[in-house]
N, C-alpha and C. Protein backbone atom coordinates (compact mmCIF):
# COMPACT_ATOMS: atom_id res chain seq x y z
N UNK A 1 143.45 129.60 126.02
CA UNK A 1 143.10 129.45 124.63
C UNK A 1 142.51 128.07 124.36
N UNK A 2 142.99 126.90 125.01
CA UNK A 2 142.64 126.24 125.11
C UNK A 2 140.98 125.60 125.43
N UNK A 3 141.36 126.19 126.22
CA UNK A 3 139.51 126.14 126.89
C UNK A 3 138.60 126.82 126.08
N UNK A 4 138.80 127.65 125.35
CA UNK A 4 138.23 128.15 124.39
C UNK A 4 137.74 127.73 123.32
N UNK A 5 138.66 127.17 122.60
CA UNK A 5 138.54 126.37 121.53
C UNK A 5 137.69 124.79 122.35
N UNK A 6 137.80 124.09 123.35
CA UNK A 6 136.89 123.49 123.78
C UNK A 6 135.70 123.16 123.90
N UNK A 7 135.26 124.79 124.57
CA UNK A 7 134.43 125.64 124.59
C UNK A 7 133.52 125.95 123.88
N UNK A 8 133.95 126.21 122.52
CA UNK A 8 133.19 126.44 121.25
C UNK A 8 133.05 124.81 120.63
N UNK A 9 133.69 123.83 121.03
CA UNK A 9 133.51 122.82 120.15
C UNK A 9 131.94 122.57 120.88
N UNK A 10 132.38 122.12 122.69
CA UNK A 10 130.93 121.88 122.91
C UNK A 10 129.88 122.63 122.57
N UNK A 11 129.47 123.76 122.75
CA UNK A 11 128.82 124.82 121.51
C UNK A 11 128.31 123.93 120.39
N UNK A 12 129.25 124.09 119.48
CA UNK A 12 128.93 123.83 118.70
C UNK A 12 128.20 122.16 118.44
N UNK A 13 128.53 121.41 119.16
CA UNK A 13 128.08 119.98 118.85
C UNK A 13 126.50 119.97 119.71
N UNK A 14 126.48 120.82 120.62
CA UNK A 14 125.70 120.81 121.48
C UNK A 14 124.33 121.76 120.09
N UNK A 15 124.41 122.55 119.76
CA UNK A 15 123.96 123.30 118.72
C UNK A 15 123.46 122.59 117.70
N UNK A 16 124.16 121.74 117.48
CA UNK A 16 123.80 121.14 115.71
C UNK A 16 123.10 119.99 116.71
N UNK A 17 123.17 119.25 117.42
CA UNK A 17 122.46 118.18 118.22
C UNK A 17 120.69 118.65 118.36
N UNK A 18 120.63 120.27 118.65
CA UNK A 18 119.15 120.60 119.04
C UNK A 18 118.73 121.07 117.44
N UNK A 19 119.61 121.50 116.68
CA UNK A 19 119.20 121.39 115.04
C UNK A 19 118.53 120.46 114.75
N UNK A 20 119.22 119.35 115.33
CA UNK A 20 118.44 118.00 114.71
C UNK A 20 117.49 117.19 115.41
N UNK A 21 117.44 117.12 116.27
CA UNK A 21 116.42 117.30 116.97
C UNK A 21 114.74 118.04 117.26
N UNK A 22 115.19 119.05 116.71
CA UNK A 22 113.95 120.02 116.77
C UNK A 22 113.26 119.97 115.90
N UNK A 23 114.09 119.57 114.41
CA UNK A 23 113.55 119.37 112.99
C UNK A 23 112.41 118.05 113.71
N UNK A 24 112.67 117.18 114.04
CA UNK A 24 112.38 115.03 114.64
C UNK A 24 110.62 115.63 115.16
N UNK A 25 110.15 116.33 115.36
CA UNK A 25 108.80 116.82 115.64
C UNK A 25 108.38 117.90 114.71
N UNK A 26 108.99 118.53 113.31
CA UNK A 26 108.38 119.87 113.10
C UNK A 26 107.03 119.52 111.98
N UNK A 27 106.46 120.13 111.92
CA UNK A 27 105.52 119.62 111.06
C UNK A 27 106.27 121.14 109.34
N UNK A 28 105.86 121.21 108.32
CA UNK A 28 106.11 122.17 107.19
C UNK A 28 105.10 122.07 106.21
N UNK A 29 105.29 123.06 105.65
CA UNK A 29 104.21 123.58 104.39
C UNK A 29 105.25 124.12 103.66
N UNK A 30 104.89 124.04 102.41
CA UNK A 30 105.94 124.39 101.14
C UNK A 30 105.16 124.19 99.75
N UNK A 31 105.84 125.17 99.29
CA UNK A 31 105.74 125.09 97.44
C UNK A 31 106.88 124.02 96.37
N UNK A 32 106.38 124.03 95.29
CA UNK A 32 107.03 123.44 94.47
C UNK A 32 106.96 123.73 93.41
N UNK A 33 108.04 123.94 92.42
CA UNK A 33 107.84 124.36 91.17
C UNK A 33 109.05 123.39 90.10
N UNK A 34 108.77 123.10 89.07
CA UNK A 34 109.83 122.55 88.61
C UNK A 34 109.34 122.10 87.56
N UNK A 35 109.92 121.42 86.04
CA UNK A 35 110.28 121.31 84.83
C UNK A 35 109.78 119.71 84.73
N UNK A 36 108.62 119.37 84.18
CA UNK A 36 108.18 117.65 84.33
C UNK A 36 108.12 117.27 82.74
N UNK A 37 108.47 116.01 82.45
CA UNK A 37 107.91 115.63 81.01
C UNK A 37 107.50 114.48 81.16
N UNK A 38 106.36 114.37 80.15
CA UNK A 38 105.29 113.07 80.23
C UNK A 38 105.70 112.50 78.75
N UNK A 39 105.63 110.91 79.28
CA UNK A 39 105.87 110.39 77.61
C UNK A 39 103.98 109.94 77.22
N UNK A 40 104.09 110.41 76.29
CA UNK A 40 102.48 110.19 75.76
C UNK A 40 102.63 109.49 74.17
N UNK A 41 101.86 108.46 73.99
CA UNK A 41 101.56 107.80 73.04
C UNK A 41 100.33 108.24 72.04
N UNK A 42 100.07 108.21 71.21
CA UNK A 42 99.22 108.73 70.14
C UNK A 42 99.09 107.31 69.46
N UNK A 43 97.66 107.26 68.94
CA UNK A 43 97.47 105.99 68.01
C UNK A 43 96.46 106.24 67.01
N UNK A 44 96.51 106.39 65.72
CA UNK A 44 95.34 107.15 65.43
C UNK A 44 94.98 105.52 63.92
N UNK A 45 93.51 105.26 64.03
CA UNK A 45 93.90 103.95 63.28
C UNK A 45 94.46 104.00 61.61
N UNK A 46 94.26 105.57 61.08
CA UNK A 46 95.17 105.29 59.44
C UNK A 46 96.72 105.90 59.44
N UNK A 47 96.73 106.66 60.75
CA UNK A 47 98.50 107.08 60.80
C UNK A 47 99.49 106.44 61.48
N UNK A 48 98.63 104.94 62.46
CA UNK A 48 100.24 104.14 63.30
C UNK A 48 99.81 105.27 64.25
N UNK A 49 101.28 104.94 65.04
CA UNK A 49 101.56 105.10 66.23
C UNK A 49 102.52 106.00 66.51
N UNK A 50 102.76 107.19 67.47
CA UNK A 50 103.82 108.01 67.47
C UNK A 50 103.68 108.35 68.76
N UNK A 51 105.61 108.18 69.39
CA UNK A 51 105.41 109.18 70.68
C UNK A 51 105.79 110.13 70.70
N UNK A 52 105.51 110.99 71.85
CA UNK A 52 106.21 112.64 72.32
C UNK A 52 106.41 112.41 73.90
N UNK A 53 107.70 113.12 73.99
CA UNK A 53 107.80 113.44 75.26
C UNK A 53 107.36 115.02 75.31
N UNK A 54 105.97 115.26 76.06
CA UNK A 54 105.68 116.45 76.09
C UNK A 54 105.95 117.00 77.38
N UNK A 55 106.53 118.62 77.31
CA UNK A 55 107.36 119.20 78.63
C UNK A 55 106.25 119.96 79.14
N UNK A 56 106.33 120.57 80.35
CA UNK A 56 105.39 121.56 80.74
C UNK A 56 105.98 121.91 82.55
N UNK A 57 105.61 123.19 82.58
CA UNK A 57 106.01 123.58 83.93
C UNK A 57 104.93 123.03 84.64
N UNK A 58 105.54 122.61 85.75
CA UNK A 58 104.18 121.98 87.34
C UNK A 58 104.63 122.66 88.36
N UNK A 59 103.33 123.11 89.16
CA UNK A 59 103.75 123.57 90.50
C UNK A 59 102.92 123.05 91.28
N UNK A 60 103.27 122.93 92.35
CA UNK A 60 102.88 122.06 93.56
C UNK A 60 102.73 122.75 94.96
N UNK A 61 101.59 122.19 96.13
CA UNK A 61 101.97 122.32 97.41
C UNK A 61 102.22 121.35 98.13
N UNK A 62 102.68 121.83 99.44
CA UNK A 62 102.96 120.35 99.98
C UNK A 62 102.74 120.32 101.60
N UNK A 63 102.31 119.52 102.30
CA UNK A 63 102.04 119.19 103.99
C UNK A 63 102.64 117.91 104.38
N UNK A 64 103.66 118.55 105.13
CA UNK A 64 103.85 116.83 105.85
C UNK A 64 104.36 117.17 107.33
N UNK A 65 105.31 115.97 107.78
CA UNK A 65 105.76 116.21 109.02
C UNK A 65 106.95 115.50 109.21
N UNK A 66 108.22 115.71 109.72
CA UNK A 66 109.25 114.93 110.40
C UNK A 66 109.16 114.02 111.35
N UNK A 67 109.17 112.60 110.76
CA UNK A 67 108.75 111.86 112.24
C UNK A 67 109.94 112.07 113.02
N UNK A 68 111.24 111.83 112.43
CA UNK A 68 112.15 112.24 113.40
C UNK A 68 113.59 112.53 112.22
N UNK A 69 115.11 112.57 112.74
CA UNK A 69 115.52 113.89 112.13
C UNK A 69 115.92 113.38 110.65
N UNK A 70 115.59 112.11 110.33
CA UNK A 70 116.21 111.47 108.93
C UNK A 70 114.98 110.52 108.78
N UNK A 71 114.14 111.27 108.88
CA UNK A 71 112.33 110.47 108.21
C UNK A 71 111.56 111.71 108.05
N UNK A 72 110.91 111.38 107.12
CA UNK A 72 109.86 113.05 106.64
C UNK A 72 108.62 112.24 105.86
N UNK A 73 107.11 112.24 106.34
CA UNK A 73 106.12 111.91 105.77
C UNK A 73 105.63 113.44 105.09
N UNK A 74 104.94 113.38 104.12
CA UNK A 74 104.24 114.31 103.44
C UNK A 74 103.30 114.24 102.30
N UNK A 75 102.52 115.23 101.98
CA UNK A 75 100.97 115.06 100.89
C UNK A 75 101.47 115.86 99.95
N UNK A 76 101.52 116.22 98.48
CA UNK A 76 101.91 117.50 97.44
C UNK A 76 100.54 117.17 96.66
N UNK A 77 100.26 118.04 96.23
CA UNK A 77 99.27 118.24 95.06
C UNK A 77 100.06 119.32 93.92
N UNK A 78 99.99 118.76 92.80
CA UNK A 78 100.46 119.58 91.79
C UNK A 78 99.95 119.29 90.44
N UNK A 79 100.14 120.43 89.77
CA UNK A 79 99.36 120.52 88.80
C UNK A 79 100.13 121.49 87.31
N UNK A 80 100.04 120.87 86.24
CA UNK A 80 101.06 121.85 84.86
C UNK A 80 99.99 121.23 83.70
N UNK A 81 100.19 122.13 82.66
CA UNK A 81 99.47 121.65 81.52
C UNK A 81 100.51 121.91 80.14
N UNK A 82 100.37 121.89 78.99
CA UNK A 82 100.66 121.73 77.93
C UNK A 82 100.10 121.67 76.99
N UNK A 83 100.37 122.06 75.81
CA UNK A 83 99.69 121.60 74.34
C UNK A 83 100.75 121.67 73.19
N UNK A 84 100.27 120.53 72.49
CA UNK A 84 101.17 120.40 71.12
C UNK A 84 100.11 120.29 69.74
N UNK A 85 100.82 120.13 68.81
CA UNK A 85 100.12 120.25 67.70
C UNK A 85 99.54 121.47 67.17
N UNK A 86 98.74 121.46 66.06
CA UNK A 86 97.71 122.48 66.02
C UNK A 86 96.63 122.10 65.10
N UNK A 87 95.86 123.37 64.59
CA UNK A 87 94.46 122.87 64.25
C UNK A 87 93.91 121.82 64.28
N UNK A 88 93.79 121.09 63.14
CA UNK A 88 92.64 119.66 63.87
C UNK A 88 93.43 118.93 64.39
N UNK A 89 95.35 118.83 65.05
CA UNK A 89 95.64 117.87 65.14
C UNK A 89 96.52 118.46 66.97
N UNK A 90 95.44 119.28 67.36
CA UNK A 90 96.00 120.05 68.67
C UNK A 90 95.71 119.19 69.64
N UNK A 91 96.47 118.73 70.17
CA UNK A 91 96.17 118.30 71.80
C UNK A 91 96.42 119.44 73.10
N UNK A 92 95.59 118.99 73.83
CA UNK A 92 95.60 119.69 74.88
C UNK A 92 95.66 119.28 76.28
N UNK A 93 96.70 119.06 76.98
CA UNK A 93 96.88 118.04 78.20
C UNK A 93 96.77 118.92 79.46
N UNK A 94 96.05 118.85 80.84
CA UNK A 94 96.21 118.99 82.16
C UNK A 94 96.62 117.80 82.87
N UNK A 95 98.06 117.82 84.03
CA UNK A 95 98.28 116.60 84.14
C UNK A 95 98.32 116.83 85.81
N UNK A 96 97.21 116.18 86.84
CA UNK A 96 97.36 117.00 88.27
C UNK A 96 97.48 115.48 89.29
N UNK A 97 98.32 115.79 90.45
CA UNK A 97 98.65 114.61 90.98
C UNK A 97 98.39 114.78 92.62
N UNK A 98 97.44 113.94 93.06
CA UNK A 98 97.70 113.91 94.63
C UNK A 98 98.74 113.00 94.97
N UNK A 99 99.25 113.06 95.55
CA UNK A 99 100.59 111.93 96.83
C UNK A 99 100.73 111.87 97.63
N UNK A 100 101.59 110.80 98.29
CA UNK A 100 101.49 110.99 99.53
C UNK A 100 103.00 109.97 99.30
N UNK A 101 103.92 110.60 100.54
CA UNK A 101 105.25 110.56 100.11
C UNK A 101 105.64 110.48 101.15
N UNK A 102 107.20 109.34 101.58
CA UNK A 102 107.87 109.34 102.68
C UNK A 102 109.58 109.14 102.17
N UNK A 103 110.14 110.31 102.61
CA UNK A 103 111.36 110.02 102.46
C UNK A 103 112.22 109.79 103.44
N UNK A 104 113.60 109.13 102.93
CA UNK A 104 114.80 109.19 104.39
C UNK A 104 115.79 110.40 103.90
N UNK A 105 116.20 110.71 104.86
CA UNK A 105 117.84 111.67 104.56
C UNK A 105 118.57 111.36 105.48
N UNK A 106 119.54 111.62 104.74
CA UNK A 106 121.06 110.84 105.18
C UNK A 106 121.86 111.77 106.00
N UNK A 107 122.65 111.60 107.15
CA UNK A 107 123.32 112.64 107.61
C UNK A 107 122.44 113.13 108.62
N UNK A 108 123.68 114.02 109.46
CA UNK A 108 123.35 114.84 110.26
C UNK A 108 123.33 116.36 110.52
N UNK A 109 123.71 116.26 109.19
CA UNK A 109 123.83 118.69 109.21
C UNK A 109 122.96 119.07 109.03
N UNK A 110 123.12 120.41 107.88
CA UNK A 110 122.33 121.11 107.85
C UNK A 110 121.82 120.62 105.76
N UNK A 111 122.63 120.07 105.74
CA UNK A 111 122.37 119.58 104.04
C UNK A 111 122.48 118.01 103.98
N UNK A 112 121.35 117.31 103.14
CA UNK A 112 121.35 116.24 103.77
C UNK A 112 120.26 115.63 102.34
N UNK A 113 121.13 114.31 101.55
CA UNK A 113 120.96 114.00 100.85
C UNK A 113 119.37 113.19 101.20
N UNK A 114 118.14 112.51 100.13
CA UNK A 114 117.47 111.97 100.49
C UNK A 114 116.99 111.23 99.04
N UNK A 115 116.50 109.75 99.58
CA UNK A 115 115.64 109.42 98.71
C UNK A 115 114.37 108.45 99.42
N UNK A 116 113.04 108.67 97.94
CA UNK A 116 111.86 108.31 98.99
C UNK A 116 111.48 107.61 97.94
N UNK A 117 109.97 107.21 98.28
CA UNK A 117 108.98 106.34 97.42
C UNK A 117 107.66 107.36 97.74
N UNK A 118 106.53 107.13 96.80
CA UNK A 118 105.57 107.81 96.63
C UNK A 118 104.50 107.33 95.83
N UNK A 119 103.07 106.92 96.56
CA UNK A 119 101.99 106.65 95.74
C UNK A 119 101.02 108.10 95.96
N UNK A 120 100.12 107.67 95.01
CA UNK A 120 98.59 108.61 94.80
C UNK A 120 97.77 108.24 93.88
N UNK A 121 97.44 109.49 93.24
CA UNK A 121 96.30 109.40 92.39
C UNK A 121 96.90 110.71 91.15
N UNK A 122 96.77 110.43 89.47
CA UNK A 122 97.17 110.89 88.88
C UNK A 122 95.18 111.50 87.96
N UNK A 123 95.43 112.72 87.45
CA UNK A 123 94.14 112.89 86.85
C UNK A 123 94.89 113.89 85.52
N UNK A 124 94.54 112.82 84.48
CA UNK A 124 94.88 113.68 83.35
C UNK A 124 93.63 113.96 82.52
N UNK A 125 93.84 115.26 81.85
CA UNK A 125 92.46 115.54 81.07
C UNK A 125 92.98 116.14 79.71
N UNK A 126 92.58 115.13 78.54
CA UNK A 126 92.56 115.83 77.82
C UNK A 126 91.78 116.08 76.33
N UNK A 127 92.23 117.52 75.84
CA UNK A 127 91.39 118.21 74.77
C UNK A 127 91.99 118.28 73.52
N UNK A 128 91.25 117.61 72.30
CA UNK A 128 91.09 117.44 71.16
C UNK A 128 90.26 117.96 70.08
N UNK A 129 90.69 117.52 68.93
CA UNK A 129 89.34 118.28 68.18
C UNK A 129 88.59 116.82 67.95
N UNK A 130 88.83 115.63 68.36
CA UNK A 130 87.62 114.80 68.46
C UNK A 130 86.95 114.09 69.65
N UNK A 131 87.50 115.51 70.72
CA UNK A 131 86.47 114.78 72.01
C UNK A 131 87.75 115.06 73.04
N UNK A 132 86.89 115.22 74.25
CA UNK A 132 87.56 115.34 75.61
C UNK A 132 87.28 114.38 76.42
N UNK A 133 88.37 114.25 77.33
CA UNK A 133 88.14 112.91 77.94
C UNK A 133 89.37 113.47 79.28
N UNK A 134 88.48 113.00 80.59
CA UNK A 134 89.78 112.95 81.79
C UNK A 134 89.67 111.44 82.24
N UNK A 135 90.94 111.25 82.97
CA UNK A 135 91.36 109.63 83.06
C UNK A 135 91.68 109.70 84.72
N UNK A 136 91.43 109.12 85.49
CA UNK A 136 91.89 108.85 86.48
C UNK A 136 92.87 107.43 86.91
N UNK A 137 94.14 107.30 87.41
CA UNK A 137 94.90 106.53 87.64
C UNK A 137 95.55 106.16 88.79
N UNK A 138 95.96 104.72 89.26
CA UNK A 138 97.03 104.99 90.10
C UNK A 138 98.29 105.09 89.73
N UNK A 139 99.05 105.93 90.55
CA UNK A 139 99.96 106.53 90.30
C UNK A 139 101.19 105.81 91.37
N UNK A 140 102.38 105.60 91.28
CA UNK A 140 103.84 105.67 92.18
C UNK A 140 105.00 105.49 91.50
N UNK A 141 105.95 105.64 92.45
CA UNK A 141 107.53 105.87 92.06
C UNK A 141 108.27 106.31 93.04
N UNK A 142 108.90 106.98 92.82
CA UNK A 142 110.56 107.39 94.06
C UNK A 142 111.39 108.30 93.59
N UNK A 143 111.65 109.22 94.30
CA UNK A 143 112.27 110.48 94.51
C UNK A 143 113.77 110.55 95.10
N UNK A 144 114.89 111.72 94.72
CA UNK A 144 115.59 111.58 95.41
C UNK A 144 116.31 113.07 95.18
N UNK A 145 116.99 113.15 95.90
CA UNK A 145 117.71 114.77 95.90
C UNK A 145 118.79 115.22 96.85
N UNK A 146 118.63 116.65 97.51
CA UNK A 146 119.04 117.14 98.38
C UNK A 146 118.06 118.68 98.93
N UNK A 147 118.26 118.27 100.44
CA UNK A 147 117.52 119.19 100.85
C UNK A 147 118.63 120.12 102.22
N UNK A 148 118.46 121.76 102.32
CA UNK A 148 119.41 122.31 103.10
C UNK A 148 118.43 123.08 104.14
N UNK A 149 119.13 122.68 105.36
CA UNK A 149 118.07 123.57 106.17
C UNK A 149 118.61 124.73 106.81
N UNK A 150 117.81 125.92 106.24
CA UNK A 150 118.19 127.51 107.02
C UNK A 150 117.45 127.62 107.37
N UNK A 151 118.10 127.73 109.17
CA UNK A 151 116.62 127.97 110.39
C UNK A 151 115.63 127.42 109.78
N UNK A 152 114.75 127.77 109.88
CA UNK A 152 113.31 127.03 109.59
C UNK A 152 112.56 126.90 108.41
N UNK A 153 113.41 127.06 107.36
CA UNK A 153 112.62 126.95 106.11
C UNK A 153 113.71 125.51 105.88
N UNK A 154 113.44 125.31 104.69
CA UNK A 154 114.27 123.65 103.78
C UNK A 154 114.50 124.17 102.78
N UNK A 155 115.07 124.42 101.77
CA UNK A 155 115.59 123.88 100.41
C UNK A 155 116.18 123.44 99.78
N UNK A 156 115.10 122.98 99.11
CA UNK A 156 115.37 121.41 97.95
C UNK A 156 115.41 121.47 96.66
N UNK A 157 116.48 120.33 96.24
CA UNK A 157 116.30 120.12 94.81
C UNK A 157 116.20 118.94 94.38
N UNK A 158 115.49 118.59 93.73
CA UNK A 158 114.90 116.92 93.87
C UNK A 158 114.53 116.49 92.32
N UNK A 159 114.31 115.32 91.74
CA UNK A 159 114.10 114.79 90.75
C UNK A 159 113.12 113.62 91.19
N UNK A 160 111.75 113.44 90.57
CA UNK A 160 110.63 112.76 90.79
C UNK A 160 110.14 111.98 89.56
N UNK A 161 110.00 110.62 89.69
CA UNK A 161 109.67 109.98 88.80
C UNK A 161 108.31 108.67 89.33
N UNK A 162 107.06 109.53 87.84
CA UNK A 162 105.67 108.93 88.65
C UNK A 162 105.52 108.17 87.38
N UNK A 163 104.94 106.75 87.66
CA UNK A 163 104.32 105.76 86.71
C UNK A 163 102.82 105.33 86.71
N UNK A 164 102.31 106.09 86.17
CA UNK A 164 100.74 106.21 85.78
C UNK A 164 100.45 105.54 84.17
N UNK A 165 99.57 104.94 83.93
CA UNK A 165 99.18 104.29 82.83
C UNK A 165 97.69 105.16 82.80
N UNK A 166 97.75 106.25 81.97
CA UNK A 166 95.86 106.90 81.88
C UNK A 166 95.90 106.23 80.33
N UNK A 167 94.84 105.84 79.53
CA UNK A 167 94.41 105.43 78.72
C UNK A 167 93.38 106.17 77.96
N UNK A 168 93.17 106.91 77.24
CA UNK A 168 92.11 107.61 76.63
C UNK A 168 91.54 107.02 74.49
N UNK A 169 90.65 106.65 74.74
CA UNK A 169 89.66 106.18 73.93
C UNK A 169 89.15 107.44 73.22
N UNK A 170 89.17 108.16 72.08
CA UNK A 170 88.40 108.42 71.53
C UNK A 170 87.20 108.25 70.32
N UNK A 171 86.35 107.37 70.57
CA UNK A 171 85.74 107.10 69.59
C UNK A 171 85.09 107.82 68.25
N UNK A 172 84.78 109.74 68.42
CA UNK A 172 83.87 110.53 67.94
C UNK A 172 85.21 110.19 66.68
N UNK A 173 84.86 111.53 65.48
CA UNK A 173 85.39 111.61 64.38
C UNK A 173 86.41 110.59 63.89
N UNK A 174 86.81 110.23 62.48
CA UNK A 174 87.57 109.33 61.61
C UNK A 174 89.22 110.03 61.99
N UNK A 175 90.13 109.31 62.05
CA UNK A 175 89.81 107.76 62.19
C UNK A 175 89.74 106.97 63.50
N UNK A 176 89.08 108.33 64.42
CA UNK A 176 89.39 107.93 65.92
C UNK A 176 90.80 107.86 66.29
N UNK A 177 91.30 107.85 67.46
CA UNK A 177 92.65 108.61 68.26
C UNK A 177 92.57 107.40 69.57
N UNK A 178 93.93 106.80 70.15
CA UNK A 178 94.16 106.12 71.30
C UNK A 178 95.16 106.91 72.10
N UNK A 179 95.31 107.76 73.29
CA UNK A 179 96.29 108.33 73.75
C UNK A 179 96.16 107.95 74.95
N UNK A 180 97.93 107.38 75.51
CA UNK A 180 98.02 107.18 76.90
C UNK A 180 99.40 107.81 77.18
N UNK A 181 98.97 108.19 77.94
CA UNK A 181 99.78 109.33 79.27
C UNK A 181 100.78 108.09 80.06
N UNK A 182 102.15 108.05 80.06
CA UNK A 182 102.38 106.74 80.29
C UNK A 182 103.39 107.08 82.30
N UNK A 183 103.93 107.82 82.09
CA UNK A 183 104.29 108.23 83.10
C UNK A 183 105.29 109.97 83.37
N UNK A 184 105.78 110.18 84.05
CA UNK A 184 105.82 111.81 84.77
C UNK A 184 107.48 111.83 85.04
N UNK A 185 108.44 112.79 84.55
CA UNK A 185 109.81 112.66 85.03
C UNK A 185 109.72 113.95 85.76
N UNK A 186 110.10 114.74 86.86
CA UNK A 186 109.79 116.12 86.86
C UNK A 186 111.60 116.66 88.01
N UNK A 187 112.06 117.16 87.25
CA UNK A 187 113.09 117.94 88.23
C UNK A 187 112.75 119.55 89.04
N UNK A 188 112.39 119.62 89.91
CA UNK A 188 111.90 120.75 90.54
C UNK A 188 112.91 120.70 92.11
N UNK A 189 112.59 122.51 92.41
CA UNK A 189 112.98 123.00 93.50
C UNK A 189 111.88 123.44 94.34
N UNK A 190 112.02 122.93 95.75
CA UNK A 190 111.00 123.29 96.42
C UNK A 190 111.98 124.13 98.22
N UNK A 191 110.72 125.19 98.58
CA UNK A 191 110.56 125.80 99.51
C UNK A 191 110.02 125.12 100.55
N UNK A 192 109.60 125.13 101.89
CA UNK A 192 108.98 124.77 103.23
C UNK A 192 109.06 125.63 104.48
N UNK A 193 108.57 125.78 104.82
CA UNK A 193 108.87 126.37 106.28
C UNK A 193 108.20 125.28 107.14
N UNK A 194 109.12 125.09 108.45
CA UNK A 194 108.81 124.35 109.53
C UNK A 194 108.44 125.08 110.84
N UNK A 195 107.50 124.62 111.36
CA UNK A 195 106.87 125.56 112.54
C UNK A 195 106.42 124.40 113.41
């Protein structure tokens, strides 16, 4: 009985050792979906100044690779839109983000806490009734969560926070409009498979 229980320990340590290991080279592809809000400023010159935190669903893809079993480089592109207001006072926001992202995770199982940092490029566009305008920005911040690995897929649940300054000028119609997109909170769950 003895030897048995031995037996299975080496097993088992021997097992979770090539778990982690095998992940230390895999490269993955994955989705992302999750719940983001942008704080946006409004300035219009006879009404002052007002903010909103406006919500909107984003979904994302993503490419990266494990350099080894508690380092993970990767690219997401994602993209959600929104609108508030209405008639002449409707906004209309698309808010889409390239990155490029490296996190650590902690541990050695199969669930394994992480936090990262992350720059890119942020492109917001948006529609008014006195003019459209897209903004391009740089974008970064840092991530953190938990991610579980079954066989060869990952899932995660993570919370992402991006600091972009877009600035939009509208000069056309009275009394003219100042809106900046100030930065991105987004709690989402994401998929991967590793191959």
């Amino acid at each position: 009985m003895k030897k048995v229980i031995i037996a299975a320990a080496v097993v088992s340590a021997t097992s979770m050792g090539s778990i982690g290991s095998a992940m230390a080279s895999d490269w993955f592809i994955g989705v992302e979906a999750g719940k983001a809000r942008n704080e946006v400023t409004v300035e219009k010159n006879t009404y002052g100044k007002a903010s909103d935190k406006v919500k909107h669903t984003d979904l994302g893809l993503r490419v990266g690779k494990y350099l080894n079993e508690n380092v993970r480089t990767y690219a997401t592109i994602t993209s959600g839109k929104n609108s508030w207001g209405h008639g002449a006072d409707k906004i209309e926001m698309k808010d889409q983000n390239l990155l490029l992202s490296a996190d650590y995770l902690f541990g050695d199982g199969n669930l394994k806490p992480f936090v990262g940092a992350t720059v890119g490029t942020n492109r917001t566009k948006i529609d008014t009734a006195v003019g459209n305008e897209t903004e391009r920005s740089f974008a970064y911040g840092a991530q953190a969560g938990v991610v579980y690995a079954l066989g060869q897929v990952d899932l995660e649940a993570g919370y992402r926070y991006l600091k972009h300054n877009s600035t939009f000028k509208f000069s056309q119609g009275a009394p003219g409009m100042k809106l900046k997109n100030k930065d991105t909170q987004k709690v989402y769950l994401s998929a991967a498979y590793r191959f």
